[in-house]
Each structure stands twice: as structure tokens, then as C-alpha cells.
C-alpha atoms as a PDB file:
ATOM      1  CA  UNK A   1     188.805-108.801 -29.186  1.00  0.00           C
ATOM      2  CA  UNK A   2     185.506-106.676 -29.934  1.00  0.00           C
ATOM      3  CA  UNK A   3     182.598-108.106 -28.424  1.00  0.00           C
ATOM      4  CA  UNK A   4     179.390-106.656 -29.309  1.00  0.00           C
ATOM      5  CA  UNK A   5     176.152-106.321 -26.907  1.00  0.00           C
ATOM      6  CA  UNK A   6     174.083-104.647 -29.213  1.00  0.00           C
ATOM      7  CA  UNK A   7     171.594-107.674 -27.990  1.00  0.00           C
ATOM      8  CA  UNK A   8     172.352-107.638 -24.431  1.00  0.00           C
ATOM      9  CA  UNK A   9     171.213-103.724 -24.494  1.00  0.00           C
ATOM     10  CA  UNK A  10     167.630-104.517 -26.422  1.00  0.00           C
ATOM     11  CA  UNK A  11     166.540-106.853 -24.420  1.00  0.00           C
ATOM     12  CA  UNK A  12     168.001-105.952 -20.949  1.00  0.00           C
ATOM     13  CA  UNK A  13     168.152-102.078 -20.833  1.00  0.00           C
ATOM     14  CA  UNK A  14     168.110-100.523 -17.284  1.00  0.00           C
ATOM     15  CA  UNK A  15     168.739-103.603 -15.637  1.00  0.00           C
ATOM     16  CA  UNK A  16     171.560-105.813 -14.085  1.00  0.00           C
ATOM     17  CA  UNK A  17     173.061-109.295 -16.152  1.00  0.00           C
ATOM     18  CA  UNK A  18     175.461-111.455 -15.187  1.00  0.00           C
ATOM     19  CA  UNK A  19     176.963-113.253 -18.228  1.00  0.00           C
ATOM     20  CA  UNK A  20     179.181-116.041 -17.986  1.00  0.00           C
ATOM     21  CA  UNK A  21     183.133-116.049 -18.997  1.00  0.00           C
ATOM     22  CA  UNK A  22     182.311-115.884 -22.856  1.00  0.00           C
ATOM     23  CA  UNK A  23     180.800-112.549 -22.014  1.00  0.00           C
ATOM     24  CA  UNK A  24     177.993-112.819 -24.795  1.00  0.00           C
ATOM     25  CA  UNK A  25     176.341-115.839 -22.711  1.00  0.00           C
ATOM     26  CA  UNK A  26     173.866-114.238 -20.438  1.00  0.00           C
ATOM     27  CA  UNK A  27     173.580-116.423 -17.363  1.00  0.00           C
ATOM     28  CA  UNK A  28     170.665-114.058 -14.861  1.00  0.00           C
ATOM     29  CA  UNK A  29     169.378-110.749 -14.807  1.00  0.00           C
ATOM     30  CA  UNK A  30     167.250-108.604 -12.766  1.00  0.00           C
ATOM     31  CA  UNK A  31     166.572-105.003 -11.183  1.00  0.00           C
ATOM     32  CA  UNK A  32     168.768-105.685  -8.681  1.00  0.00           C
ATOM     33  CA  UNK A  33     172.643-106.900  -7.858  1.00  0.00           C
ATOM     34  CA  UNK A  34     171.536-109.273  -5.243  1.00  0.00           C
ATOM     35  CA  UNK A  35     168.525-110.446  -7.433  1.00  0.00           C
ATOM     36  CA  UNK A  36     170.776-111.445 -10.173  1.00  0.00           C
ATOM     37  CA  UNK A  37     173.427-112.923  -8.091  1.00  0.00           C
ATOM     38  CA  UNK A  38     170.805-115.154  -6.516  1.00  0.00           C
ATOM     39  CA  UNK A  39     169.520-116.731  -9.982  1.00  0.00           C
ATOM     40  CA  UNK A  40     173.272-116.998 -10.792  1.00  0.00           C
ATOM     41  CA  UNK A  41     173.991-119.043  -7.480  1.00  0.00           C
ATOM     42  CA  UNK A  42     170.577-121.060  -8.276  1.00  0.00           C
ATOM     43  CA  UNK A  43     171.825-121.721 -12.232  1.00  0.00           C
ATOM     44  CA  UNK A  44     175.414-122.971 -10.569  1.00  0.00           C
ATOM     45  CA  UNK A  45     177.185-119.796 -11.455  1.00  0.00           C
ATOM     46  CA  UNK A  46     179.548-117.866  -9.345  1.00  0.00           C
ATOM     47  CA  UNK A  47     178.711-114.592 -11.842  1.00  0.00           C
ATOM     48  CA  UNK A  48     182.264-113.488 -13.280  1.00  0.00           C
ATOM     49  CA  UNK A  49     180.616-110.420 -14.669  1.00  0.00           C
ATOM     50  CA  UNK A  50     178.159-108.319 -14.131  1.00  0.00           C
ATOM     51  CA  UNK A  51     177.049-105.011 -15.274  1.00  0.00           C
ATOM     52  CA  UNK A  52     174.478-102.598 -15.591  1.00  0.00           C
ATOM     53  CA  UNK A  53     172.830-101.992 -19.063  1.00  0.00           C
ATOM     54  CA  UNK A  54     172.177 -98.353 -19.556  1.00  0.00           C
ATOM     55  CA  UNK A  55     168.665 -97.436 -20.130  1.00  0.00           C
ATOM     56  CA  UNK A  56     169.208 -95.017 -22.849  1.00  0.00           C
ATOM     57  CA  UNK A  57     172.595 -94.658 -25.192  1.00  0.00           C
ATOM     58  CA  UNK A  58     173.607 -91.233 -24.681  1.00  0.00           C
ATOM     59  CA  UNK A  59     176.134 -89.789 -28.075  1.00  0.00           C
END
């Protein structure tokens, strides 16, 4: 299955997101791993996911 995160990258470029087991769902974010897992434990969420969203697309 193709998921796309053309809007996860607009709105979240250069930083960290932890999205939920949908993987579309965003659940924190932040400049930082242990920022992000924070607001994830604060939401309820143990984050399944997370990545960093690359500032710039490079082709």
C-alpha cells in the first residue's frame, strides 16, 4: 500500500512527527526526538513511528 505524505512534508519539514499506526494520522511533532515523544506520552500515545521530515527534497 502507497501512502502519501506529500502533507506531512509541507507542514512539518525539518522536524520530527510521530504519527499513529494509520501512518497518515499525525499524533506530535517537534525539533527534537525527546520533544515529540513527550507530547506523544502526554496525548496517550506510545509513538509507533517516528521520523524525520527532510527539510528540502533533493532529485
Amino acid at each position: 500500500m502507497v501512502i502519501n505524505w506529500t502533507h506531512i512534508y509541507k507542514r512539518y519539514k525539518g522536524l520530527w512527527v510521530a504519527l499513529k499506526d494509520d501512518e497518515v494520522s499525525i499524533i506530535a511533532s517537534g525539533k527534537t526526538v525527546k520533544d515529540v515523544m513527550e507530547e506523544s506520552k502526554k496525548e496517550g500515545f506510545n509513538a509507533s513511528l517516528l521520523f524525520r521530515v527532510p527539510a528540502r527534497i533533493i532529485p
